[in-house]
C-alpha atoms as a PDB file:
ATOM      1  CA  UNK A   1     121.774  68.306  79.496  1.00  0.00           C
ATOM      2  CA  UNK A   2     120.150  67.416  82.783  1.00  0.00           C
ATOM      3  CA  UNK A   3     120.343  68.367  86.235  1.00  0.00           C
ATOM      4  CA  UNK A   4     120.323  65.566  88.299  1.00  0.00           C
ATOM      5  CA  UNK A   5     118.706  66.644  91.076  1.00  0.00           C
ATOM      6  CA  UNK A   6     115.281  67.180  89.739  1.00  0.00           C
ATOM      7  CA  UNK A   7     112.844  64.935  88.220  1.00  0.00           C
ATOM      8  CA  UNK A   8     109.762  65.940  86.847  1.00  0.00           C
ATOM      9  CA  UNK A   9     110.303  69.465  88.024  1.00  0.00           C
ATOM     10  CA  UNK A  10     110.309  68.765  91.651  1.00  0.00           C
ATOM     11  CA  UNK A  11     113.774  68.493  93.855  1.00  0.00           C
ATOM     12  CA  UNK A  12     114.820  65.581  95.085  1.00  0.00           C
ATOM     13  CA  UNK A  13     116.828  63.990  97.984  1.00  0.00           C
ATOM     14  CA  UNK A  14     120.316  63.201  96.689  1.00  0.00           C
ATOM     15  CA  UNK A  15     120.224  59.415  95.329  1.00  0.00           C
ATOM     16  CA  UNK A  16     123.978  59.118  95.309  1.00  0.00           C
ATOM     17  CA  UNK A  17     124.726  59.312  98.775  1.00  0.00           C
ATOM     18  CA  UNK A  18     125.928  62.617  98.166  1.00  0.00           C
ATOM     19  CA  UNK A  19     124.451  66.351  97.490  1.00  0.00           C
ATOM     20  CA  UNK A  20     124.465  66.638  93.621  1.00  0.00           C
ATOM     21  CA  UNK A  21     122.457  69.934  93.371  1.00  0.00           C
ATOM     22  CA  UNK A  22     125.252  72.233  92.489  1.00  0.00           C
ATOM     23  CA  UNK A  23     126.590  69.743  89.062  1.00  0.00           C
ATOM     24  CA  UNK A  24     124.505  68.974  85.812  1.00  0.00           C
ATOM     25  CA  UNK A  25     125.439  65.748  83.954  1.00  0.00           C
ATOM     26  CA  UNK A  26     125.227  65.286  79.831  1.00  0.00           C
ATOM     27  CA  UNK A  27     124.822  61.397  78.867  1.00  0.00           C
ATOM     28  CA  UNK A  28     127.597  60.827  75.867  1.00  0.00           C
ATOM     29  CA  UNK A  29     128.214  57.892  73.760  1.00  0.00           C
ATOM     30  CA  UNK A  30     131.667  57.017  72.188  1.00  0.00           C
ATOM     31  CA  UNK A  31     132.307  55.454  69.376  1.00  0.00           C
ATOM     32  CA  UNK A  32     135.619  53.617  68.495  1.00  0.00           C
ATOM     33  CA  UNK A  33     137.486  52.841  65.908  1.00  0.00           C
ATOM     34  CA  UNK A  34     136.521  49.238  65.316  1.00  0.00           C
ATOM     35  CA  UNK A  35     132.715  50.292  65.634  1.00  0.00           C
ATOM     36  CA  UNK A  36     132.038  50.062  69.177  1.00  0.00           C
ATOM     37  CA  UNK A  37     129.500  52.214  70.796  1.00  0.00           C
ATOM     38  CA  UNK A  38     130.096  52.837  75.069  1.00  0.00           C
ATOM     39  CA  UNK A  39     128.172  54.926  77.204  1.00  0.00           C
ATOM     40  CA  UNK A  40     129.488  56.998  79.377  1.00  0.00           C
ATOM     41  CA  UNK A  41     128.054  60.410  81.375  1.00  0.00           C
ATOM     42  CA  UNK A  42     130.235  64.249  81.915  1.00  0.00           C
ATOM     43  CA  UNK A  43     129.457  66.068  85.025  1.00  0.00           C
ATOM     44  CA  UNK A  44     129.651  69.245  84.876  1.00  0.00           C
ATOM     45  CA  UNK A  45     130.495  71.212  87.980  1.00  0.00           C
ATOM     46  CA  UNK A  46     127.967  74.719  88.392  1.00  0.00           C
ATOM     47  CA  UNK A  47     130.487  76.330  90.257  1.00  0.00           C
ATOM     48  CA  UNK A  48     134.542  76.327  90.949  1.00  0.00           C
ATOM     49  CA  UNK A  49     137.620  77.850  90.306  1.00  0.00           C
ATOM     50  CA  UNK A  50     138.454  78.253  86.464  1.00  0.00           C
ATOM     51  CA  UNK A  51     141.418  76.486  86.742  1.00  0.00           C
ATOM     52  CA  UNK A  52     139.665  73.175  88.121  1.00  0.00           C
ATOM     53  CA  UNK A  53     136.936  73.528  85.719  1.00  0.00           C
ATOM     54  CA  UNK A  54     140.072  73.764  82.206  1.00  0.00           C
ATOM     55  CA  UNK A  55     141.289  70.554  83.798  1.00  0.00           C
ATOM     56  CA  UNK A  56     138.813  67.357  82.337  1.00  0.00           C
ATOM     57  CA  UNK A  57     139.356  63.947  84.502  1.00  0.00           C
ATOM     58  CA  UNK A  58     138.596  60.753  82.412  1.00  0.00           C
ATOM     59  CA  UNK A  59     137.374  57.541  85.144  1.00  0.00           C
ATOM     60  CA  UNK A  60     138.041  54.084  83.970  1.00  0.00           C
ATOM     61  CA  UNK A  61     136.050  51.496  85.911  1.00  0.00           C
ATOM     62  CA  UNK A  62     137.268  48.337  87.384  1.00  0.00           C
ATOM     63  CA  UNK A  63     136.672  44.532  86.490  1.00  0.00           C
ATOM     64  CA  UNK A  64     133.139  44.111  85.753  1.00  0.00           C
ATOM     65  CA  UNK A  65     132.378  47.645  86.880  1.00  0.00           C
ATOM     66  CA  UNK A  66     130.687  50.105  84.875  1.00  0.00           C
ATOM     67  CA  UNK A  67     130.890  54.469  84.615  1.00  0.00           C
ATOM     68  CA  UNK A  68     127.703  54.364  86.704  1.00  0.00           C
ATOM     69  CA  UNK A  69     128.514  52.443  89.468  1.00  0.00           C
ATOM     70  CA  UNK A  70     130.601  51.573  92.224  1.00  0.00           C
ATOM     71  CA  UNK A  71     134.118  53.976  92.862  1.00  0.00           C
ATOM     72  CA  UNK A  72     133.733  55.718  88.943  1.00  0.00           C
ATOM     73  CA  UNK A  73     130.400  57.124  90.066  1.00  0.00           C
ATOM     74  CA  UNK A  74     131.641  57.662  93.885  1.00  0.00           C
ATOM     75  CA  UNK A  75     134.763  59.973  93.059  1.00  0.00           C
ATOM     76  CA  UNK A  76     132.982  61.263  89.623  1.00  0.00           C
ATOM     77  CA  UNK A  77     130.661  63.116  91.786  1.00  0.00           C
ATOM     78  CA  UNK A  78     133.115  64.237  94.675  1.00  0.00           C
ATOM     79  CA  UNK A  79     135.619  65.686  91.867  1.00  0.00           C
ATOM     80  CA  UNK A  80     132.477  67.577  90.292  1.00  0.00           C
ATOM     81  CA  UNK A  81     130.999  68.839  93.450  1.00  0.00           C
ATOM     82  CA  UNK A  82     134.938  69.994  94.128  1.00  0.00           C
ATOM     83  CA  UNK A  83     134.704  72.003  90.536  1.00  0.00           C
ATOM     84  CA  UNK A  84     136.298  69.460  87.923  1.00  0.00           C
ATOM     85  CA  UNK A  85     134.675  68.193  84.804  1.00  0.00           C
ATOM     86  CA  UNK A  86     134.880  64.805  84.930  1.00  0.00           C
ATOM     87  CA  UNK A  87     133.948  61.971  82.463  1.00  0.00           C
ATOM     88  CA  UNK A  88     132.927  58.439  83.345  1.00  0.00           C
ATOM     89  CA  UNK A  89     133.020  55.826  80.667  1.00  0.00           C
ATOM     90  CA  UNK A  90     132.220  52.310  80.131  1.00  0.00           C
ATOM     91  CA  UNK A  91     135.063  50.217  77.950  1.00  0.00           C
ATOM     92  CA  UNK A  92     134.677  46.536  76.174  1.00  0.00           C
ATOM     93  CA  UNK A  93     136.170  45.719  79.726  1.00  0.00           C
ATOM     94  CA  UNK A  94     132.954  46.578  81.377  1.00  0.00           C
ATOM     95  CA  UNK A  95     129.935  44.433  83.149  1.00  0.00           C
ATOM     96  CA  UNK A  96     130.223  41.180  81.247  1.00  0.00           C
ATOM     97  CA  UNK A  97     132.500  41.453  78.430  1.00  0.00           C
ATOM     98  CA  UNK A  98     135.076  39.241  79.453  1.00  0.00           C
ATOM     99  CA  UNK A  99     132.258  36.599  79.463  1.00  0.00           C
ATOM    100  CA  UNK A 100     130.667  37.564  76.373  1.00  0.00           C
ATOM    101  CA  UNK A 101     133.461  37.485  74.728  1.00  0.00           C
ATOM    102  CA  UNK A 102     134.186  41.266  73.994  1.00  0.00           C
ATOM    103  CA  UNK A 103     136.605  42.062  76.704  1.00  0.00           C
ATOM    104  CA  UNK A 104     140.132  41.884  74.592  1.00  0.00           C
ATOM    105  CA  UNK A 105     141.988  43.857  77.138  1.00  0.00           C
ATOM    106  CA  UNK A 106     145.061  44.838  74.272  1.00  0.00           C
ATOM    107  CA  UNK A 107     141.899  46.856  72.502  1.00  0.00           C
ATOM    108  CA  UNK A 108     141.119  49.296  75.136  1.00  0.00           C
ATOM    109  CA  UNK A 109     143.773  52.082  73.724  1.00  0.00           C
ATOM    110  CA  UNK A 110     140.449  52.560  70.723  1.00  0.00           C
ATOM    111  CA  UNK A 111     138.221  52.975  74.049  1.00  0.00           C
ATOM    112  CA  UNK A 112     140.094  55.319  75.518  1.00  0.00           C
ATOM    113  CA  UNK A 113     140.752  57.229  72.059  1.00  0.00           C
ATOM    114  CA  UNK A 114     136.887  57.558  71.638  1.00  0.00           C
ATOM    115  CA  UNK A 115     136.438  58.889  75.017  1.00  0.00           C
ATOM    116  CA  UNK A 116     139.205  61.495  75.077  1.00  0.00           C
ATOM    117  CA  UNK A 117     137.705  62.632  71.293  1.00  0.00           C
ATOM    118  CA  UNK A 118     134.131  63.474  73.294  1.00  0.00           C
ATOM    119  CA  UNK A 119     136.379  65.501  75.844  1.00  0.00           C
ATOM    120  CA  UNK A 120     138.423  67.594  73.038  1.00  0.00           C
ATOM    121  CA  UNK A 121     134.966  67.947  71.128  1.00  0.00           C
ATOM    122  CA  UNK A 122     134.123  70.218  74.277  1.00  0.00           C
ATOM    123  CA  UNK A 123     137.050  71.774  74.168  1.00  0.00           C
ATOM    124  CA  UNK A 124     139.276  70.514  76.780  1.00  0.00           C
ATOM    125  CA  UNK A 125     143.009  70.281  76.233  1.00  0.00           C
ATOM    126  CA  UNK A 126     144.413  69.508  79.635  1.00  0.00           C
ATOM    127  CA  UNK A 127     142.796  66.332  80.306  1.00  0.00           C
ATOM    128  CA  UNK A 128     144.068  63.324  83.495  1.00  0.00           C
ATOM    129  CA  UNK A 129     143.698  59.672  83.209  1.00  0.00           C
ATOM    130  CA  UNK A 130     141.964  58.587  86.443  1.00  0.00           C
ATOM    131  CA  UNK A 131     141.501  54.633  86.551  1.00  0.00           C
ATOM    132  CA  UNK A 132     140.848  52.258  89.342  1.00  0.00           C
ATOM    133  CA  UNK A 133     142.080  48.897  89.282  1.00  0.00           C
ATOM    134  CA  UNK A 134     141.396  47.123  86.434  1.00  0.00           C
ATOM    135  CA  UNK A 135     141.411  50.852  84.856  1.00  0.00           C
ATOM    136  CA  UNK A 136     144.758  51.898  86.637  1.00  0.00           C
ATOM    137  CA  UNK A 137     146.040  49.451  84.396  1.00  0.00           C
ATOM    138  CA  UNK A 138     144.280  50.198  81.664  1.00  0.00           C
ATOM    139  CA  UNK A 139     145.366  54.097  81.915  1.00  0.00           C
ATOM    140  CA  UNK A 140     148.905  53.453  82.640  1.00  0.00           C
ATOM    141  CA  UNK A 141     149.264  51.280  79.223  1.00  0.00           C
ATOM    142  CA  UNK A 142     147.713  53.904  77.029  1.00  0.00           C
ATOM    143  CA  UNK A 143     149.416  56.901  78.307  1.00  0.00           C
ATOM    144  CA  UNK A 144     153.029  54.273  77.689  1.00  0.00           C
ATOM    145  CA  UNK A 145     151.469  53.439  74.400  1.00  0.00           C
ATOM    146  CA  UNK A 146     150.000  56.497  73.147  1.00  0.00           C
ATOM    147  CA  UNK A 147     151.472  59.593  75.044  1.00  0.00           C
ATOM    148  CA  UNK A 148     148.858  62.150  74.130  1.00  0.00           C
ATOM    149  CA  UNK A 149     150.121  65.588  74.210  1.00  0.00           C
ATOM    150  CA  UNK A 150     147.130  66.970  75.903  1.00  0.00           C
ATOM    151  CA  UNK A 151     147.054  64.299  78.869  1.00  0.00           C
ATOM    152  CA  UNK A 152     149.017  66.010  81.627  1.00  0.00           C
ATOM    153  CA  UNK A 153     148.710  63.637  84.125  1.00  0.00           C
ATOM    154  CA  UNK A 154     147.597  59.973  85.292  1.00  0.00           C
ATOM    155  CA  UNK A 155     146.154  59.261  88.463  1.00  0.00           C
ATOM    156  CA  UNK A 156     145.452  55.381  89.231  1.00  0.00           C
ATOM    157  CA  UNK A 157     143.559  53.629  92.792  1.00  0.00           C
ATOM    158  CA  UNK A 158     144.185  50.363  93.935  1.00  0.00           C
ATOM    159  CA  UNK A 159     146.539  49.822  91.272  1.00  0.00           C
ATOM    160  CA  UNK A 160     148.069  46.084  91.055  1.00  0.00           C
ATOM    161  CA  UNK A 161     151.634  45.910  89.713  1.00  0.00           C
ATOM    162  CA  UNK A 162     150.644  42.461  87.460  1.00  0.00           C
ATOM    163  CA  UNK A 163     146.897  41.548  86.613  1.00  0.00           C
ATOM    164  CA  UNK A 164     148.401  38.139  85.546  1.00  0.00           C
ATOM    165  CA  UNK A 165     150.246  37.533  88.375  1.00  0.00           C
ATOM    166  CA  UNK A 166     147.702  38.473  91.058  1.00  0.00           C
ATOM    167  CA  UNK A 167     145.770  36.093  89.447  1.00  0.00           C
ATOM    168  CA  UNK A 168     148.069  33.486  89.193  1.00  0.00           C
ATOM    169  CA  UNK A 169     148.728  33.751  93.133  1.00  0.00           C
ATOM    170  CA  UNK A 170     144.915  34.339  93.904  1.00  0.00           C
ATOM    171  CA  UNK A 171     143.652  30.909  92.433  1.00  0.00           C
ATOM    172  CA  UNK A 172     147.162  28.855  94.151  1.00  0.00           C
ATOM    173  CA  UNK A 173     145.842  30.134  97.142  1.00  0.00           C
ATOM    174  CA  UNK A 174     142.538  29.109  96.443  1.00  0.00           C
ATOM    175  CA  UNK A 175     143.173  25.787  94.864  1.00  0.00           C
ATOM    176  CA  UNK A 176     141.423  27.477  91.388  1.00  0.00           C
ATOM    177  CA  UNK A 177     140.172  24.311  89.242  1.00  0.00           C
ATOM    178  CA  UNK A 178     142.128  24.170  86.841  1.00  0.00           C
ATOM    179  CA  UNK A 179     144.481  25.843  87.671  1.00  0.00           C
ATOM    180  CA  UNK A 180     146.436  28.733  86.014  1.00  0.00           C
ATOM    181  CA  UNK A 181     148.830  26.684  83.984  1.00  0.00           C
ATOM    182  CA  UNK A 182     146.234  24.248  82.823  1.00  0.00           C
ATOM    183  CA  UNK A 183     144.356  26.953  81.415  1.00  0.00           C
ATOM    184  CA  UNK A 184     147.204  28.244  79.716  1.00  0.00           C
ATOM    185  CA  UNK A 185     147.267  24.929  78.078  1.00  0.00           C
ATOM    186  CA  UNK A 186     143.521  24.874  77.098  1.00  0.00           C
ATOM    187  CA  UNK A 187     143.808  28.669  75.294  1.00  0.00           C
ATOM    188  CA  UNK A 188     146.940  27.131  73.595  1.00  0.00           C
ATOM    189  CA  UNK A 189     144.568  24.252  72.264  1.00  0.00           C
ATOM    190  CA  UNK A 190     142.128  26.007  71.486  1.00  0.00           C
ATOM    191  CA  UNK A 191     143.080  29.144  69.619  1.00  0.00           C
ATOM    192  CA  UNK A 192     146.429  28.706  68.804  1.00  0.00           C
ATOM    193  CA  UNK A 193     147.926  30.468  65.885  1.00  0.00           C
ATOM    194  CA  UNK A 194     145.185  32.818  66.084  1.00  0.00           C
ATOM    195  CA  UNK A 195     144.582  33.742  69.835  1.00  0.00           C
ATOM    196  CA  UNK A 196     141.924  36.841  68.376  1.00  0.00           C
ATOM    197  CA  UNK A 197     139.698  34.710  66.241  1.00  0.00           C
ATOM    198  CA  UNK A 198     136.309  34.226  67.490  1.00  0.00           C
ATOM    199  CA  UNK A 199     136.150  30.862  65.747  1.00  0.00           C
ATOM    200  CA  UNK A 200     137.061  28.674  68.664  1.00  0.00           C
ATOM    201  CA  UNK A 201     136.510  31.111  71.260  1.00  0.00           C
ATOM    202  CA  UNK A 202     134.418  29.495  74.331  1.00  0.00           C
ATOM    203  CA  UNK A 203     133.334  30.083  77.550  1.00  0.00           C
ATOM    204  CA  UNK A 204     134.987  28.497  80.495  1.00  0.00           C
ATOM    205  CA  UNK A 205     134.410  27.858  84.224  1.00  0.00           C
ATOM    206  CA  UNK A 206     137.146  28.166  87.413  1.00  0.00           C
ATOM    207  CA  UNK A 207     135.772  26.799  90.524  1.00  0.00           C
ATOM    208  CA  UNK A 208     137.557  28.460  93.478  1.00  0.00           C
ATOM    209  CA  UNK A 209     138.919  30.934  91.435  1.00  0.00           C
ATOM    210  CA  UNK A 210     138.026  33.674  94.039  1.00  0.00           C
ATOM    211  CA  UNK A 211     137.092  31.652  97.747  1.00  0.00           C
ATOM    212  CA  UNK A 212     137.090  28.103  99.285  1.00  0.00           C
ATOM    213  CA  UNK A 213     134.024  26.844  98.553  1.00  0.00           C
ATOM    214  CA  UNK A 214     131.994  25.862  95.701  1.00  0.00           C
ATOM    215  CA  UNK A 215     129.237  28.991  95.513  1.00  0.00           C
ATOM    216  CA  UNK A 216     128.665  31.141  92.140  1.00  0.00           C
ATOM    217  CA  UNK A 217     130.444  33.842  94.428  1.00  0.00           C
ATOM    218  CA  UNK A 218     133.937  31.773  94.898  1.00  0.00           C
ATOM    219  CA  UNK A 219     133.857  30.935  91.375  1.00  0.00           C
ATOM    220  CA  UNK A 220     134.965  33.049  87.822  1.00  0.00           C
ATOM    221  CA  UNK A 221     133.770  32.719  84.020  1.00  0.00           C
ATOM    222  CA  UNK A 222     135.830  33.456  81.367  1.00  0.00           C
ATOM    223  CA  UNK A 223     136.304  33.142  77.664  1.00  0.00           C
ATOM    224  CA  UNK A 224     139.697  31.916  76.202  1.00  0.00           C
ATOM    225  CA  UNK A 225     140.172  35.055  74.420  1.00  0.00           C
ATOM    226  CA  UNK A 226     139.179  37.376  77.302  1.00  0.00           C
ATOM    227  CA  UNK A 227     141.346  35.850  79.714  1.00  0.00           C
ATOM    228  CA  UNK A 228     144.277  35.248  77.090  1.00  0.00           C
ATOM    229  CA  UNK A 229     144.562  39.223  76.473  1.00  0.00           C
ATOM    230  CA  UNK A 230     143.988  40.006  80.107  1.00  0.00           C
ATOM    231  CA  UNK A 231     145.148  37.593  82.332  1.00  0.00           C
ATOM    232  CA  UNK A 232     147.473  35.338  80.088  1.00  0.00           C
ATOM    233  CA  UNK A 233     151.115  35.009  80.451  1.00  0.00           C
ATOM    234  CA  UNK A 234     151.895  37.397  77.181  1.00  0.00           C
ATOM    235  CA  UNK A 235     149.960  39.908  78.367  1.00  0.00           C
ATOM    236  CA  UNK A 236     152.434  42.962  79.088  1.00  0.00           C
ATOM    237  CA  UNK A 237     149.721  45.973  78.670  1.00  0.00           C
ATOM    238  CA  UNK A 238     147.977  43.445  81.360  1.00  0.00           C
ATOM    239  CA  UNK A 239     151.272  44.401  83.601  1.00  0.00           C
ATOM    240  CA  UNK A 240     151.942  47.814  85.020  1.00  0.00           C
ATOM    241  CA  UNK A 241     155.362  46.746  86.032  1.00  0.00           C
ATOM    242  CA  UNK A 242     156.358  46.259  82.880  1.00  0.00           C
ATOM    243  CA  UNK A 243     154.783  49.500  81.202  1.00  0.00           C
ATOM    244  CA  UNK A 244     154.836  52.303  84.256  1.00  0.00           C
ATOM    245  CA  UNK A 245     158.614  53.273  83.592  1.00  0.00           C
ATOM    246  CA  UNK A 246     156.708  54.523  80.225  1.00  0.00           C
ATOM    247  CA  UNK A 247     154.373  56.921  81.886  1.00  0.00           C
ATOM    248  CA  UNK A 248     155.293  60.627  80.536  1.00  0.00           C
ATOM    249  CA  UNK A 249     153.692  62.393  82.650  1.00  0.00           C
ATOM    250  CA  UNK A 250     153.181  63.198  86.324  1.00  0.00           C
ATOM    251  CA  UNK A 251     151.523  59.521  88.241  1.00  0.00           C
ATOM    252  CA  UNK A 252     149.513  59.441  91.111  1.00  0.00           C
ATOM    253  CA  UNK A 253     149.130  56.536  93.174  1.00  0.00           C
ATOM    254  CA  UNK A 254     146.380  55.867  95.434  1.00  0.00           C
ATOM    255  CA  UNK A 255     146.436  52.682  97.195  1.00  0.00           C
ATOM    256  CA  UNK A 256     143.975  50.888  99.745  1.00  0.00           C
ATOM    257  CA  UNK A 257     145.621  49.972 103.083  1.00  0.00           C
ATOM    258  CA  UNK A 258     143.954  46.954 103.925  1.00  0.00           C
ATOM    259  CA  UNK A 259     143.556  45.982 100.182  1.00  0.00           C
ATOM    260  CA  UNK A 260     142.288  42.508 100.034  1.00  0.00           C
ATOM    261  CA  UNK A 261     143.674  42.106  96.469  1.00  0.00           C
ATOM    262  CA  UNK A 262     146.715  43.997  95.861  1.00  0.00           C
ATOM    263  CA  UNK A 263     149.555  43.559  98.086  1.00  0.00           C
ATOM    264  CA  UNK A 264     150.728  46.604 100.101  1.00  0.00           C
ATOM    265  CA  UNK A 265     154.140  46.576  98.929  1.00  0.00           C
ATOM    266  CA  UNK A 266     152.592  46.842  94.916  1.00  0.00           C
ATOM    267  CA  UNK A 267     152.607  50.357  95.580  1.00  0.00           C
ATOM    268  CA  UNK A 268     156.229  51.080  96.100  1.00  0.00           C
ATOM    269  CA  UNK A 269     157.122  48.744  93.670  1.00  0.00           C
ATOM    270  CA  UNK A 270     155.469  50.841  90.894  1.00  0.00           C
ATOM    271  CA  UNK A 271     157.010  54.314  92.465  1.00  0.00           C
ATOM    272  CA  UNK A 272     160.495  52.644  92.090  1.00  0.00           C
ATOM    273  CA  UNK A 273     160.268  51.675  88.650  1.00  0.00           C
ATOM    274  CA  UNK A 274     158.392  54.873  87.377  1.00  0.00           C
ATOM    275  CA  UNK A 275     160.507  56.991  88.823  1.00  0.00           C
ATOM    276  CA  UNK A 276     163.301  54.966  87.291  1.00  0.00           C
ATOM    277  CA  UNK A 277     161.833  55.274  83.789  1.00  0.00           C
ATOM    278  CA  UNK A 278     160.350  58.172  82.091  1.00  0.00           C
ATOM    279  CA  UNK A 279     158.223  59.989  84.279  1.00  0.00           C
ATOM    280  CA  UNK A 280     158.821  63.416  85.766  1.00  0.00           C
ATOM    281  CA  UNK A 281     156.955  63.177  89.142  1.00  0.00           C
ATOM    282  CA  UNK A 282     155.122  60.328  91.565  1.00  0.00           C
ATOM    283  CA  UNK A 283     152.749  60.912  94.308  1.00  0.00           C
ATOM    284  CA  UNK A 284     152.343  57.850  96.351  1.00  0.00           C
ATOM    285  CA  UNK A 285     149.663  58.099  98.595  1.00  0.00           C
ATOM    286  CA  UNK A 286     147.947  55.236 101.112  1.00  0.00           C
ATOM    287  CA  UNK A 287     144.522  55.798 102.064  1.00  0.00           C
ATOM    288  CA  UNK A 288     144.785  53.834 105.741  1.00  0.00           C
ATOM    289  CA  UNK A 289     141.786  51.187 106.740  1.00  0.00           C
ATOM    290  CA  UNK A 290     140.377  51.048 103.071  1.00  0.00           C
ATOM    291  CA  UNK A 291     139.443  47.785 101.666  1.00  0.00           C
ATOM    292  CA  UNK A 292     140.051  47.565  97.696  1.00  0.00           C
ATOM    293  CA  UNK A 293     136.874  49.203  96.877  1.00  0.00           C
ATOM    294  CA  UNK A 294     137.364  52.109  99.684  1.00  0.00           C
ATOM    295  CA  UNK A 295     134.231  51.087 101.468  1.00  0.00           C
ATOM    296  CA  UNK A 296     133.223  54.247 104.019  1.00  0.00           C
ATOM    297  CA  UNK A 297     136.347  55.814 102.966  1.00  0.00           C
ATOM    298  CA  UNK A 298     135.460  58.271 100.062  1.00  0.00           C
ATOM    299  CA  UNK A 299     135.679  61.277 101.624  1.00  0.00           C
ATOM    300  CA  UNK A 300     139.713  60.448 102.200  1.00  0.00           C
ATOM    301  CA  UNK A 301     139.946  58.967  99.253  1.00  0.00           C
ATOM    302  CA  UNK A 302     138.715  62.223  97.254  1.00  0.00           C
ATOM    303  CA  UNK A 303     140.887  64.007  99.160  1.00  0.00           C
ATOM    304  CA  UNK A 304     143.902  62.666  97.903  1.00  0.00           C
ATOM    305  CA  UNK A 305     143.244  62.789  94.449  1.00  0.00           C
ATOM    306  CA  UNK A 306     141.965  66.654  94.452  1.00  0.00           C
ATOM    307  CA  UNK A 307     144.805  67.374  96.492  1.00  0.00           C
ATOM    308  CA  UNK A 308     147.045  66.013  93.345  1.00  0.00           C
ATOM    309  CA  UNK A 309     144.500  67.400  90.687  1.00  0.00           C
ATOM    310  CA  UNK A 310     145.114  70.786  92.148  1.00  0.00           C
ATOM    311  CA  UNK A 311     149.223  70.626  91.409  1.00  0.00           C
ATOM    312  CA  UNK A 312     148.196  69.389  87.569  1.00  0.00           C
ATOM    313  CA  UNK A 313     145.339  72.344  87.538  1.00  0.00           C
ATOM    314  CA  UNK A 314     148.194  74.913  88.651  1.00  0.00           C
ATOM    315  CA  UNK A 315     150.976  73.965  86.111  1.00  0.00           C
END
């Protein structure tokens, strides 16, 4: 256990851009079923109403993000200092697994297992699924898939309706080289019958996969496999549109106004179709003037979601 606002016995400024003296944070490992070891970190909130601190919130990073940076870390520490336990984690989705090789998006329901294992270990048994992006999709899958009793809620940011087709329509736009279908046509060549063997698994370049021009920036790396499982065309745990009408639970969904990668009208389109499935209540919320990481805006974005946590804390 560690408080974080002290090294070496003597108090610090806040390095988080936020005051972290009343929460103490525990660094945790998870371990999955197919042997993989993630890190991830539990803050624990000092002070707060008992029924925010019987209510555990598990944060799924984005693509390429991490349980240590970026919105994870952001909201982990505005939901503690409000008087939730909350756990950040790191899946085979994070940093550079898709180019390593790792990232098979279909395994993440073993990542997510091994994380909500730490949180029963330590006695919770009302626990919410809280992803962002990347990990909105990731959290509405396994709660469709899985349907843990003790999950009482998923809560998702910037949540796109299709990973594969936001891709699709961000490298047309772009003029992505190749293109989508041509790449479909490489994975086919390359790992067909057996799209999960490593055997023939490579690393491969898109040039304008993400801007105009020719820098590192506007550019993407992949592996076959990686993309296949998360960006393929038979990828339907890749597509919330597809797999939200199985959500069991109550949904929240946060979306980012000016949201440079998921349309505005995503948003509604996963209300509708939850709402038409299985689940028993949606909270659609838009946090105005926020780009698609919430830049400036984390003080409205916490908002929203405590304001939701605090209707799962009370049922």
């Amino acid at each position: 256990m560690a408080r974080i606002s002290h090294r070496g016995g003597r108090v610090r400024r806040p390095a988080f851009g936020a005051d972290d003296r009343g929460m103490a944070v525990e660094l945790v490992v998870s371990e999955t079923e197919d042997g993989k070891r993630w890190d991830g970190m539990v803050f624990l909130p000092r002070e707060g109403m008992d029924r925010r601190r019987r209510l555990a919130v598990l944060v799924l990073h984005g693509s390429l993000g991490n349980y240590v940076s970026g919105v994870p870390r952001r909201l982990a520490f505005g939901l503690s200092s409000a008087g939730f336990t909350v756990m950040t984690t790191n899946t085979r989705m994070a940093n550079y697994g898709v180019i390593f090789g790792g990232g098979l998006m279909h395994r993440t329901p073993l990542d997510i297992d091994a994380a909500l294992a730490v949180l029963r270990r330590r006695g919770f048994r009302r626990i919410v699924l809280l992803g962002f992006s990347l990990g909105a999709t990731m959290v509405t899958h396994y709660q469709a898939l899985r349907q843990p009793l003790d999950v009482v809620g998923v809560c998702t940011l910037a949540h796109p309706a299709s990973l594969p087709s936001a891709l699709r329509l961000r490298w047309s736009h772009f003029g992505a080289e190749p293109g989508y279908e041509e790449v479909v046509e490489h994975v086919h060549v390359r790992l067909a019958p057996d799209y999960e063997s490593e055997k023939n698994d490579r690393i491969f370049l898109v040039r304008r996969g993400r801007g105009f021009g020719d820098r590192p920036l506007d550019g993407e790396i992949w592996t076959y496999r990686s993309w296949w499982f998360s960006r393929g065309p038979r990828a339907p745990h890749a597509e919330s549109r597809l797999r939200v009408g199985g959500v069991t639970v109550p949904l929240a969904l946060i979306q980012a106004g000016d949201d440079e990668l998921v349309h505005t009208s995503e948003g509604g389109e996963l209300e509708a179709l939850a709402r038409q499935g299985d689940c028993p209540s949606v909270f659609l919320h838009t946090v105005l003037g926020a780009d698609h990481v919430f830049t400036g805006l984390d003080a409205e974005m916490t908002e929203a979601v405590i304001s939701w946590l605090d209707q799962r804390a009370a049922d």
